[in-house]
PDB file of N, CA and C in Angstrom:
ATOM      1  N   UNK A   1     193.651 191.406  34.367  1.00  0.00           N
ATOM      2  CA  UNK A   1     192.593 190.433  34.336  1.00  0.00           C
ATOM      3  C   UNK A   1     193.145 189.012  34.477  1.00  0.00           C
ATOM      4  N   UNK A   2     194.177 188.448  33.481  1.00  0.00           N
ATOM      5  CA  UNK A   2     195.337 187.452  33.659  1.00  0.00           C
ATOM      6  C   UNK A   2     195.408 187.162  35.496  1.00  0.00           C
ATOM      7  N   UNK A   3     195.862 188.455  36.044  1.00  0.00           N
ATOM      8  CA  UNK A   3     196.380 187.961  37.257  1.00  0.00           C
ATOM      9  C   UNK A   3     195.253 187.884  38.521  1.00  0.00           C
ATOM     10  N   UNK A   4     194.170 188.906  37.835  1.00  0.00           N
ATOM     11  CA  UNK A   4     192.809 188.277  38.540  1.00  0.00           C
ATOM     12  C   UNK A   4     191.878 186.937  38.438  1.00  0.00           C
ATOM     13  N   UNK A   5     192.218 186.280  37.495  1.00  0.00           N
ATOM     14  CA  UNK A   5     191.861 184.568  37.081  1.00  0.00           C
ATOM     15  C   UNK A   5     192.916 184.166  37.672  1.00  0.00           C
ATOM     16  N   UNK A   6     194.430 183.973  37.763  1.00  0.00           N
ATOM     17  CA  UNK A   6     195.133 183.383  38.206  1.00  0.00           C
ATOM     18  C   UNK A   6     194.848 183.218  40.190  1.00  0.00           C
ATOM     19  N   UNK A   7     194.515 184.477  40.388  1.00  0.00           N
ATOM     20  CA  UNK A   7     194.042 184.585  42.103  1.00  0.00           C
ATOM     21  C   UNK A   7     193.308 183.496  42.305  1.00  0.00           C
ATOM     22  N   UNK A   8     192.276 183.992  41.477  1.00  0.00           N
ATOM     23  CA  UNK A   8     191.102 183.306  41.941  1.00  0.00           C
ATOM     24  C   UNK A   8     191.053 181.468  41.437  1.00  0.00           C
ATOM     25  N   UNK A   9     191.820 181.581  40.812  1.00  0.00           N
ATOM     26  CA  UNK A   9     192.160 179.374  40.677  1.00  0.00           C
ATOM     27  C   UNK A   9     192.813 179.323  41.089  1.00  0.00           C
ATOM     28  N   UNK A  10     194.067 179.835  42.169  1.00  0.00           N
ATOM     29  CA  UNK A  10     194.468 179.858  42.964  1.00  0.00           C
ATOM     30  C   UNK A  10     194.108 179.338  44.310  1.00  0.00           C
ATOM     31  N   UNK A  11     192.139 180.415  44.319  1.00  0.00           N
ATOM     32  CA  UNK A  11     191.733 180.430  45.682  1.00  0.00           C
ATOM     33  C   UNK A  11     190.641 179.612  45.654  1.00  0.00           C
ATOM     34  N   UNK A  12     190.456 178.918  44.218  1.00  0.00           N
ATOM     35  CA  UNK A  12     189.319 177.589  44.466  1.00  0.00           C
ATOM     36  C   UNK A  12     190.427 176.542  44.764  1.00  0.00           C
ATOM     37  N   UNK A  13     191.374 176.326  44.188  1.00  0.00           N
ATOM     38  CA  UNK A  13     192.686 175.376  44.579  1.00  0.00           C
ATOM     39  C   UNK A  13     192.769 174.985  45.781  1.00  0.00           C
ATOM     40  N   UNK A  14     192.798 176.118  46.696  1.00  0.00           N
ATOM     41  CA  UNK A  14     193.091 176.307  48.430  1.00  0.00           C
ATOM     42  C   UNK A  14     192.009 176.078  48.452  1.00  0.00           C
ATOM     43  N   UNK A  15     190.491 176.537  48.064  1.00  0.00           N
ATOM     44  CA  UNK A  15     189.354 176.022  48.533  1.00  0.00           C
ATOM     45  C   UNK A  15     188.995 174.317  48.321  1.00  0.00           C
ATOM     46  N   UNK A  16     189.195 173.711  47.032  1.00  0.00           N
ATOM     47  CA  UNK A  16     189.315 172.426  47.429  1.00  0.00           C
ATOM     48  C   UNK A  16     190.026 171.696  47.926  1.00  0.00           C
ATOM     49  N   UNK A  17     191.210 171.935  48.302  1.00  0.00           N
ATOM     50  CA  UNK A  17     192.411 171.422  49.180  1.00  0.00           C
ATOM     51  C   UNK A  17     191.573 171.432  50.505  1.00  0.00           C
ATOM     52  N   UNK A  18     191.296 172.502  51.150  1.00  0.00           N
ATOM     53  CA  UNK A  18     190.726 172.649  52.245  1.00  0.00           C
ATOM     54  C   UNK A  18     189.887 171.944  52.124  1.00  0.00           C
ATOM     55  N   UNK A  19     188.666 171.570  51.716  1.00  0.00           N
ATOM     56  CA  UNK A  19     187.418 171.100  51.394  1.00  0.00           C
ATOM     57  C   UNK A  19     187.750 169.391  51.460  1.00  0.00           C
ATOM     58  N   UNK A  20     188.840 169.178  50.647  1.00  0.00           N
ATOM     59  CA  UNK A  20     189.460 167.715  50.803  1.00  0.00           C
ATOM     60  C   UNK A  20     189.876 167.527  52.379  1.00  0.00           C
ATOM     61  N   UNK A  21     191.026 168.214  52.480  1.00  0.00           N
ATOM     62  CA  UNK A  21     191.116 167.851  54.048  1.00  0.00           C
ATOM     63  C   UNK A  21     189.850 167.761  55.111  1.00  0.00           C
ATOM     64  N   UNK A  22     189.091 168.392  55.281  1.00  0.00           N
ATOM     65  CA  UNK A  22     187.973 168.913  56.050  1.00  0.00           C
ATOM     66  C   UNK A  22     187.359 167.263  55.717  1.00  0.00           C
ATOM     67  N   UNK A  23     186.613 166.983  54.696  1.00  0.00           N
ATOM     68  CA  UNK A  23     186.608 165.541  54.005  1.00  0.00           C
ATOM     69  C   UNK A  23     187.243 164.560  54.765  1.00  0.00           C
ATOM     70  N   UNK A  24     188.446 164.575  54.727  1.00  0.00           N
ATOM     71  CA  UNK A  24     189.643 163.091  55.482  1.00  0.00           C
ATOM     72  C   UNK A  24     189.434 163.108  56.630  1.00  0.00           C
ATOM     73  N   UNK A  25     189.397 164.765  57.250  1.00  0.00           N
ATOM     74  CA  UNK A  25     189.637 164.644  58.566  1.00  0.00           C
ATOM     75  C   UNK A  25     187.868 163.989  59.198  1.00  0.00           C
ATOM     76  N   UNK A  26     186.748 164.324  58.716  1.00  0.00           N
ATOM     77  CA  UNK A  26     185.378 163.916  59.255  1.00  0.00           C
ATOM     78  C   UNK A  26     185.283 162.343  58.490  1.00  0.00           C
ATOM     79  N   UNK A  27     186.037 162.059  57.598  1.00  0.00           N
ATOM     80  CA  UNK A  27     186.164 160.624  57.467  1.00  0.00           C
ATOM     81  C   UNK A  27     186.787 160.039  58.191  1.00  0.00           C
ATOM     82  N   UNK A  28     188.178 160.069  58.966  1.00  0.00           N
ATOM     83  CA  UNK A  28     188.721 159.732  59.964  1.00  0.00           C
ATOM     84  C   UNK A  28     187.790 159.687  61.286  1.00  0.00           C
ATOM     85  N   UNK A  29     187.295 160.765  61.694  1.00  0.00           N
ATOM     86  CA  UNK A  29     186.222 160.958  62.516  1.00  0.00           C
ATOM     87  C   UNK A  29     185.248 159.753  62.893  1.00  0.00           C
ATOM     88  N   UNK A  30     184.690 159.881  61.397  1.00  0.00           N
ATOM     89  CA  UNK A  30     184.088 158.633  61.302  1.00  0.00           C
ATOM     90  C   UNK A  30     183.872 157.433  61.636  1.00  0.00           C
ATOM     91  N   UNK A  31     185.403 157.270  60.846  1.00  0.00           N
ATOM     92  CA  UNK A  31     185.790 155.585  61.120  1.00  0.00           C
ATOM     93  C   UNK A  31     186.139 155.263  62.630  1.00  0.00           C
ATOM     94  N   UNK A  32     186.933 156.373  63.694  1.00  0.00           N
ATOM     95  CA  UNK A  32     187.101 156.043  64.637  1.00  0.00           C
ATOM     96  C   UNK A  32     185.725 156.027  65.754  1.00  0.00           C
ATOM     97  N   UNK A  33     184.582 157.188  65.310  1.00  0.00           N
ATOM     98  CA  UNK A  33     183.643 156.901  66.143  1.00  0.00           C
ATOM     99  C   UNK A  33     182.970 155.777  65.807  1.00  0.00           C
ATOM    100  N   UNK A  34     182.919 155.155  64.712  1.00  0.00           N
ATOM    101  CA  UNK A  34     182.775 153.696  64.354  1.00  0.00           C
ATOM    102  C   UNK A  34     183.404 152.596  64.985  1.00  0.00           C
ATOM    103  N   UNK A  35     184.409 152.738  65.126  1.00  0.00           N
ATOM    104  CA  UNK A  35     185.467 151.679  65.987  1.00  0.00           C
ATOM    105  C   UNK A  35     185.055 152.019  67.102  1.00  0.00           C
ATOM    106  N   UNK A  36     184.634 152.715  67.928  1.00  0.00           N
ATOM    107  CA  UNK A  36     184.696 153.304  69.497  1.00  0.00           C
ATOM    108  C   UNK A  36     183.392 152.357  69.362  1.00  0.00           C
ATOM    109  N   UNK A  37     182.123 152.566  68.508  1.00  0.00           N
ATOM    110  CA  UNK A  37     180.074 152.159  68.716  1.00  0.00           C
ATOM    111  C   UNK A  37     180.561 150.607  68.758  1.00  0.00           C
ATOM    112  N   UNK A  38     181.631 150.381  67.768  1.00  0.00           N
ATOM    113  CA  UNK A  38     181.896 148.820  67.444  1.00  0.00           C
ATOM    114  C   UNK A  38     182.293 148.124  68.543  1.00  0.00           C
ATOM    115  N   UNK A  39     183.228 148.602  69.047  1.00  0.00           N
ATOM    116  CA  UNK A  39     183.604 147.951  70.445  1.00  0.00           C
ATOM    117  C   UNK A  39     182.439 147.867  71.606  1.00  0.00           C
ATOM    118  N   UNK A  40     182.239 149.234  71.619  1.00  0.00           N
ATOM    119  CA  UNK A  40     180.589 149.313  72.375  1.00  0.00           C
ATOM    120  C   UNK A  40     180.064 147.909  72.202  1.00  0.00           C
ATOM    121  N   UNK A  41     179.796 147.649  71.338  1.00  0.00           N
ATOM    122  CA  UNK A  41     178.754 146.625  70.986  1.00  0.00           C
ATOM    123  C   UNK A  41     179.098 145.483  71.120  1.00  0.00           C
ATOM    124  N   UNK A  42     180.467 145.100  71.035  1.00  0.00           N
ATOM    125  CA  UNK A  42     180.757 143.953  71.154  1.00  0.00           C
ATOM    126  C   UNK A  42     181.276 143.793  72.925  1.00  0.00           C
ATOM    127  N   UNK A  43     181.588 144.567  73.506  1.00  0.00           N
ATOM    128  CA  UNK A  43     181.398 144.284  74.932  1.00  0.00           C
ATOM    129  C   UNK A  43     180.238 144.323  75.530  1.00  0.00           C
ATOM    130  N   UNK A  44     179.065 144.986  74.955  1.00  0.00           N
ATOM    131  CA  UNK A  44     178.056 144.825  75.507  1.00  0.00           C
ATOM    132  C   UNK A  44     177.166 143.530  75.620  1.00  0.00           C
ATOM    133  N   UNK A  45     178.040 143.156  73.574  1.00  0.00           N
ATOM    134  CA  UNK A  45     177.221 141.972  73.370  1.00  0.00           C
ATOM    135  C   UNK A  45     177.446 140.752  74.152  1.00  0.00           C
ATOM    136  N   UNK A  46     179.243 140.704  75.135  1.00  0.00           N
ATOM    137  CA  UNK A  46     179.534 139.721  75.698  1.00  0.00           C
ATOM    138  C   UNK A  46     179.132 139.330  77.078  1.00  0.00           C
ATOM    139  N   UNK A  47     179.039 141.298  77.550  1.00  0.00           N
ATOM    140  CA  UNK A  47     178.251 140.877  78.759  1.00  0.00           C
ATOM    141  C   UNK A  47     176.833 140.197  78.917  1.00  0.00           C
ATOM    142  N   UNK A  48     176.117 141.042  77.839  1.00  0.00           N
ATOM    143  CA  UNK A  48     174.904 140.094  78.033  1.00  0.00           C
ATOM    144  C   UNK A  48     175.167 138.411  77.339  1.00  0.00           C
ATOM    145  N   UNK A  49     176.120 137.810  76.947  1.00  0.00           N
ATOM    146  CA  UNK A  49     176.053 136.398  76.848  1.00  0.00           C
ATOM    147  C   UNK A  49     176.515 136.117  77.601  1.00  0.00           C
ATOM    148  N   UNK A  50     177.343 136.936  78.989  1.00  0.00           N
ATOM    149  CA  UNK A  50     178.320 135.860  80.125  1.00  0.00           C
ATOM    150  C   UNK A  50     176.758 135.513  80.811  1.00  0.00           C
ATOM    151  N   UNK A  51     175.942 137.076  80.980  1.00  0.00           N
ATOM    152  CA  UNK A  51     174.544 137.036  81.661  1.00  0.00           C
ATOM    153  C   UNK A  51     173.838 135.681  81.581  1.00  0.00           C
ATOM    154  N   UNK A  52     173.546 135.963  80.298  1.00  0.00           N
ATOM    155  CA  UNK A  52     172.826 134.717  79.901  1.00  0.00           C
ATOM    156  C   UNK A  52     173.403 133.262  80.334  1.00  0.00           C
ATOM    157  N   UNK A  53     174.289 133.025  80.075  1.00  0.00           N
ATOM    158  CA  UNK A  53     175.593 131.936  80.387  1.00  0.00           C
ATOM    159  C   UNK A  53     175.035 131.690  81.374  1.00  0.00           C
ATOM    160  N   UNK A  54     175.454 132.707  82.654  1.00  0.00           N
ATOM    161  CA  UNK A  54     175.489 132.668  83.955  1.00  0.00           C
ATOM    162  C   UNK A  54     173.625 131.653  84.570  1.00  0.00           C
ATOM    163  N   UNK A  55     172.806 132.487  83.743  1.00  0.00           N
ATOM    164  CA  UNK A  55     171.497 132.379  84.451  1.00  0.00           C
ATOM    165  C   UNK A  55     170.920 130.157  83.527  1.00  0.00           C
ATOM    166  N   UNK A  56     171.994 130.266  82.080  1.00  0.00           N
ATOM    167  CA  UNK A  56     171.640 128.692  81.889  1.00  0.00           C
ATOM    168  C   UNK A  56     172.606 127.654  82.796  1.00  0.00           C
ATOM    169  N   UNK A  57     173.460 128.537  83.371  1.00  0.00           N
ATOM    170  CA  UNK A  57     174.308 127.446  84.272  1.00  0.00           C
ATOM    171  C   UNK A  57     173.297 127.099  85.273  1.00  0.00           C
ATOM    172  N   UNK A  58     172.922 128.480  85.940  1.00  0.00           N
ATOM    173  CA  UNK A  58     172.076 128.364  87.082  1.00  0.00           C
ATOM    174  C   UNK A  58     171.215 127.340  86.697  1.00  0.00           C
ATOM    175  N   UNK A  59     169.950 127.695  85.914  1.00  0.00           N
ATOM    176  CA  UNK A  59     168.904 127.262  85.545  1.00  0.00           C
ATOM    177  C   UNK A  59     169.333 125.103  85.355  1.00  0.00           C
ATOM    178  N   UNK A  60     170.544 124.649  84.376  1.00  0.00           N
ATOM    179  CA  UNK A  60     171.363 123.522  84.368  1.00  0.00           C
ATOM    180  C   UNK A  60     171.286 123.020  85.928  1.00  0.00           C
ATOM    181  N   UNK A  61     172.096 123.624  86.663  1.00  0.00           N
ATOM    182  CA  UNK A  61     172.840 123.250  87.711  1.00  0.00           C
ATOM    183  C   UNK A  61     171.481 122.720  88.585  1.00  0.00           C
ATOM    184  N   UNK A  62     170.046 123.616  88.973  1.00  0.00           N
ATOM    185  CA  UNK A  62     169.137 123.046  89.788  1.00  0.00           C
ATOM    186  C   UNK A  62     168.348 121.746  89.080  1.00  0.00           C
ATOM    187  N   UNK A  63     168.245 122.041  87.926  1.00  0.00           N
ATOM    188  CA  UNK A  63     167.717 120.898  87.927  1.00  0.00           C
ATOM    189  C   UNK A  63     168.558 119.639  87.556  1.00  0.00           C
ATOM    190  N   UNK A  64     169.849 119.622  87.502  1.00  0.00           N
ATOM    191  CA  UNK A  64     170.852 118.657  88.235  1.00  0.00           C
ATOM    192  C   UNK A  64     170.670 117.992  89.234  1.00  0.00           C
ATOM    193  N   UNK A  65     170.479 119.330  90.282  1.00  0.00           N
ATOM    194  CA  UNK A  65     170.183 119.030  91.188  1.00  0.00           C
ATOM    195  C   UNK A  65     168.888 117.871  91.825  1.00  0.00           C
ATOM    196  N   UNK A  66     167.953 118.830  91.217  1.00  0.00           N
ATOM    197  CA  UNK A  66     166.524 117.930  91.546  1.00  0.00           C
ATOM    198  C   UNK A  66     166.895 116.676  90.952  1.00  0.00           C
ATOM    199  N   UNK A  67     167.440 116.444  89.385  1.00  0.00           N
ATOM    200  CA  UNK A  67     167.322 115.116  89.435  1.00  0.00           C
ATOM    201  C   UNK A  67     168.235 114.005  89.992  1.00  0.00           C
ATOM    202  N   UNK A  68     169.141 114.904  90.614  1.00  0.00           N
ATOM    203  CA  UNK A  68     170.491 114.321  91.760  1.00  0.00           C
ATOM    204  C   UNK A  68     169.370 113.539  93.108  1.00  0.00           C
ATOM    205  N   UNK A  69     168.603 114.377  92.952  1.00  0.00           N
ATOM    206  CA  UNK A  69     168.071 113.895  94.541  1.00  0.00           C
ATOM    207  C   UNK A  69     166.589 113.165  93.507  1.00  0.00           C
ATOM    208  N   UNK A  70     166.164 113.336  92.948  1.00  0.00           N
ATOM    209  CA  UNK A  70     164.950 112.209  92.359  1.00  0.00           C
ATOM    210  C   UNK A  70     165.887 110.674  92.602  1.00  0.00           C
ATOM    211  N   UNK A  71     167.169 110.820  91.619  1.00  0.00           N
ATOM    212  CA  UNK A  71     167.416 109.220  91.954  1.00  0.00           C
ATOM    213  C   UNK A  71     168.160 109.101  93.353  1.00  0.00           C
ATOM    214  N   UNK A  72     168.451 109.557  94.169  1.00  0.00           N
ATOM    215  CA  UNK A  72     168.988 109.299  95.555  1.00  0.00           C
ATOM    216  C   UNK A  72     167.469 108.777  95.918  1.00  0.00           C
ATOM    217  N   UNK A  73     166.659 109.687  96.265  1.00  0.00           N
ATOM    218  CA  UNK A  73     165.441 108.935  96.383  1.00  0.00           C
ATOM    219  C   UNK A  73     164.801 107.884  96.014  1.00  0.00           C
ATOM    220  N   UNK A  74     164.932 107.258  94.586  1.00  0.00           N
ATOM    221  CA  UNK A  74     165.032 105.938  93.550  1.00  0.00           C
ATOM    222  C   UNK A  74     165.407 105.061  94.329  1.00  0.00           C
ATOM    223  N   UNK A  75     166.761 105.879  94.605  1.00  0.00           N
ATOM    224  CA  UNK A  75     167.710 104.275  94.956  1.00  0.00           C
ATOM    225  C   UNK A  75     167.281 103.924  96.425  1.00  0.00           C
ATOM    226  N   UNK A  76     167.185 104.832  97.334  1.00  0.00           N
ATOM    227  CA  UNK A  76     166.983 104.992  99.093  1.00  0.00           C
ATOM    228  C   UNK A  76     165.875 103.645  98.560  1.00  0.00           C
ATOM    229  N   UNK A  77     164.473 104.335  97.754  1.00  0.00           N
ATOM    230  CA  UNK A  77     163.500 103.425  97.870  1.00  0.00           C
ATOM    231  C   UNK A  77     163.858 101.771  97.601  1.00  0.00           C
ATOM    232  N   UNK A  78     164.610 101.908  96.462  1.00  0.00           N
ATOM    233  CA  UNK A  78     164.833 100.440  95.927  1.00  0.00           C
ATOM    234  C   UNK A  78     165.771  99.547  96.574  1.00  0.00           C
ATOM    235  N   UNK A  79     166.393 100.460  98.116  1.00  0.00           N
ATOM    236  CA  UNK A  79     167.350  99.730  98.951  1.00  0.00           C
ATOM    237  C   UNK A  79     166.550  99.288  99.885  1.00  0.00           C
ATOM    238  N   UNK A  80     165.538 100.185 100.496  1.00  0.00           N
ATOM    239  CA  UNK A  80     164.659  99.907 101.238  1.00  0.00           C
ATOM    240  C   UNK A  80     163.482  98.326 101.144  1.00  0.00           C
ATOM    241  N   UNK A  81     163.152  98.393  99.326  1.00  0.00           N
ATOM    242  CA  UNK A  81     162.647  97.385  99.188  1.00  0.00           C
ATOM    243  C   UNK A  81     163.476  95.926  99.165  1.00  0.00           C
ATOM    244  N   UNK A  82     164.740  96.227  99.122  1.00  0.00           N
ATOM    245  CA  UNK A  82     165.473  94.907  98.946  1.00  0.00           C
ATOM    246  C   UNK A  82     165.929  94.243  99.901  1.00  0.00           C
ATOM    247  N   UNK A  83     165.673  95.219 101.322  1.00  0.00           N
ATOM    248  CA  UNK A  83     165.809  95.070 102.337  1.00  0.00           C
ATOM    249  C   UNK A  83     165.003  93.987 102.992  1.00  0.00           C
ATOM    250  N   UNK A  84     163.081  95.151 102.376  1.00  0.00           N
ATOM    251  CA  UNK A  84     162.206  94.165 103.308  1.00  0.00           C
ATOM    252  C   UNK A  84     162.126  92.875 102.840  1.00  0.00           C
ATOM    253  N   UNK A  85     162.599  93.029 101.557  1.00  0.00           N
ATOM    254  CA  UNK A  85     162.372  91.174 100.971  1.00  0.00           C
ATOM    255  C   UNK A  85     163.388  90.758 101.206  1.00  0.00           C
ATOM    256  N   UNK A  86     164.877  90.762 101.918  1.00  0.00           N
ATOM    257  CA  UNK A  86     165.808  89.693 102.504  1.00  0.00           C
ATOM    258  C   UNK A  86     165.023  89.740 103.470  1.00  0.00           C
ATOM    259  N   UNK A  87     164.570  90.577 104.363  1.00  0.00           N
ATOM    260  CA  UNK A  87     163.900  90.048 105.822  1.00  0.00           C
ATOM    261  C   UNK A  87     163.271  88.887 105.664  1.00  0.00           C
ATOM    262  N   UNK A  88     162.047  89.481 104.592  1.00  0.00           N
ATOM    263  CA  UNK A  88     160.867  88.663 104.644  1.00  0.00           C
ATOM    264  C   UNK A  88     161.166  86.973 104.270  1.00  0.00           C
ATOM    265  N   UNK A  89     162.733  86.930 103.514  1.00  0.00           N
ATOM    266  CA  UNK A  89     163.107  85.840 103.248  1.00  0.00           C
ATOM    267  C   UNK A  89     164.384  85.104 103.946  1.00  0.00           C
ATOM    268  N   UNK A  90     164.472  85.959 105.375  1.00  0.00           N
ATOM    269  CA  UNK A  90     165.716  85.035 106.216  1.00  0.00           C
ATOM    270  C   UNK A  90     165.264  83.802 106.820  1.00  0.00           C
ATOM    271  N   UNK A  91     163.918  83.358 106.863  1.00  0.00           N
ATOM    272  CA  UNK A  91     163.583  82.583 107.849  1.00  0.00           C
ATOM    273  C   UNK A  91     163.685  80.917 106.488  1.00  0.00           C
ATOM    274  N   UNK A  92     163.312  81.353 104.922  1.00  0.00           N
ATOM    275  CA  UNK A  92     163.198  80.492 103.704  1.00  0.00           C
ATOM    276  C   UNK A  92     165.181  80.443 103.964  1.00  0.00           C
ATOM    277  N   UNK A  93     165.403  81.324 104.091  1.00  0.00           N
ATOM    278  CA  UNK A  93     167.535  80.932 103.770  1.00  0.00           C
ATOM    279  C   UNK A  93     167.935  80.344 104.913  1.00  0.00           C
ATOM    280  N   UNK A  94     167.397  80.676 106.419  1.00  0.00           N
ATOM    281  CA  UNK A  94     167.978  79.622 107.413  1.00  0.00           C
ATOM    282  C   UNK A  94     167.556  78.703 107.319  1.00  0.00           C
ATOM    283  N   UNK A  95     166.722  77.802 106.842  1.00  0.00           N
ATOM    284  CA  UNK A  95     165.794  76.817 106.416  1.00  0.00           C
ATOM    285  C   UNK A  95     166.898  75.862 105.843  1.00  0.00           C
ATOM    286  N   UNK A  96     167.076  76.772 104.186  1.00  0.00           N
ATOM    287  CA  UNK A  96     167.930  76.040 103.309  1.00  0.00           C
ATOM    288  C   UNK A  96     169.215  75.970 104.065  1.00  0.00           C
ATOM    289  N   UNK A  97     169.921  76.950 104.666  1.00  0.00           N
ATOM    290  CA  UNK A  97     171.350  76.947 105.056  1.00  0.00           C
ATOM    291  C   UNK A  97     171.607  75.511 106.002  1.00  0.00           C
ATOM    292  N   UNK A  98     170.366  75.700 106.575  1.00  0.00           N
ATOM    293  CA  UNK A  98     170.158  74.135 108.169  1.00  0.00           C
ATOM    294  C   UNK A  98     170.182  72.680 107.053  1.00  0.00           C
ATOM    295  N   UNK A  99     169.399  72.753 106.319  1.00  0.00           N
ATOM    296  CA  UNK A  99     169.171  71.455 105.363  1.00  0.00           C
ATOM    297  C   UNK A  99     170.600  71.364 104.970  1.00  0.00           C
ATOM    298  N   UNK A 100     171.302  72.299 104.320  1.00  0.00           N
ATOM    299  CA  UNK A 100     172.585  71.884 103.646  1.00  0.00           C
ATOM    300  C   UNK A 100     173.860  71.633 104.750  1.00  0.00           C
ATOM    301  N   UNK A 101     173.406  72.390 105.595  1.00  0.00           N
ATOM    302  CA  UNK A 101     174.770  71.913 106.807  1.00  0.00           C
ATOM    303  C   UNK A 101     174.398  70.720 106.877  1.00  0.00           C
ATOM    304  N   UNK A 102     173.181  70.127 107.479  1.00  0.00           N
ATOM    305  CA  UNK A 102     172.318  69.483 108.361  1.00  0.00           C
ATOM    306  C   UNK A 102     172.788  67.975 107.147  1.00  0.00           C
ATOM    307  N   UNK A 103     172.676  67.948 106.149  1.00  0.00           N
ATOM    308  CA  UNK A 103     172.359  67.363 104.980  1.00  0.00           C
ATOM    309  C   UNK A 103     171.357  66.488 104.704  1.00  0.00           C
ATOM    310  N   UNK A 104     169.954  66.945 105.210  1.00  0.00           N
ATOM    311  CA  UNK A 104     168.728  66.914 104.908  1.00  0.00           C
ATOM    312  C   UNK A 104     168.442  66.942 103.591  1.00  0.00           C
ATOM    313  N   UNK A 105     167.736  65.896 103.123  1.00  0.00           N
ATOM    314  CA  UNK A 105     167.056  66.525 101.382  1.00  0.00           C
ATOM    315  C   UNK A 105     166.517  67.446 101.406  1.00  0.00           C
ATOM    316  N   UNK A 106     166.503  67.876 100.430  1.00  0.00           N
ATOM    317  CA  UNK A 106     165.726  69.030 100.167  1.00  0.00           C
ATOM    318  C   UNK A 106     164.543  68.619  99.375  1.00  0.00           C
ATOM    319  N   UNK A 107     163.418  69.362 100.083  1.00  0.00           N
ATOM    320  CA  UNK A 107     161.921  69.452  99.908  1.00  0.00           C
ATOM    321  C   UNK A 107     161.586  69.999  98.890  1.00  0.00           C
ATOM    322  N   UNK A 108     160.810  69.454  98.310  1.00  0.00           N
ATOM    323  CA  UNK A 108     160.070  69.822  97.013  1.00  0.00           C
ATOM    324  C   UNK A 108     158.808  70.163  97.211  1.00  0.00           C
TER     325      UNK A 108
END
């Protein structure tokens, strides 16, 4: 009877030994299919921020653009106007330029 109790705590012994290992080894398991989802996730998470990145550069860059060409347009206009008013005022500056060569008073 002695050596039939001794078997058998013997063979729960080997049964929790086994039971432990079996344990480590699906904890190991674990942790590495954890590390594998983890990485998953964090490359996934980067592609979709280069994505994103990519589409606020885009989105940045045109309307750069547009307002690149709003003030080219600004300025075209405000060269244009500074233009017509030297025209409109070469005939008042050859006037003055003739008086001061000329050395005419100048009119009040």
């Amino acid at each position: 009877m002695a050596k039939e109790t001794m078997l058998a705590v013997d063979r729960a012994e080997q049964q929790a030994q086994e039971t432990v290992r079996h344990a480590q080894e699906e904890a190991q398991r674990l942790r590495q299919d954890a590390a594998a989802k983890g990485q998953q996730l964090i490359e996934a998470a980067e592609k979709e921020a280069q994505k994103r990145a990519g589409i606020l550069y885009g989105v940045a860059k045109a309307d750069g653009e547009k307002r690149k060409a709003a003030i080219q347009r600004e300025c075209q206009e405000e060269q244009e106007q500074l233009r017509a008013l030297a025209r409109s005022r070469q005939g008042q500056v050859a006037r003055a330029a003739e008086r001061i060569v000329l050395g005419h008073p100048r009119r009040r």
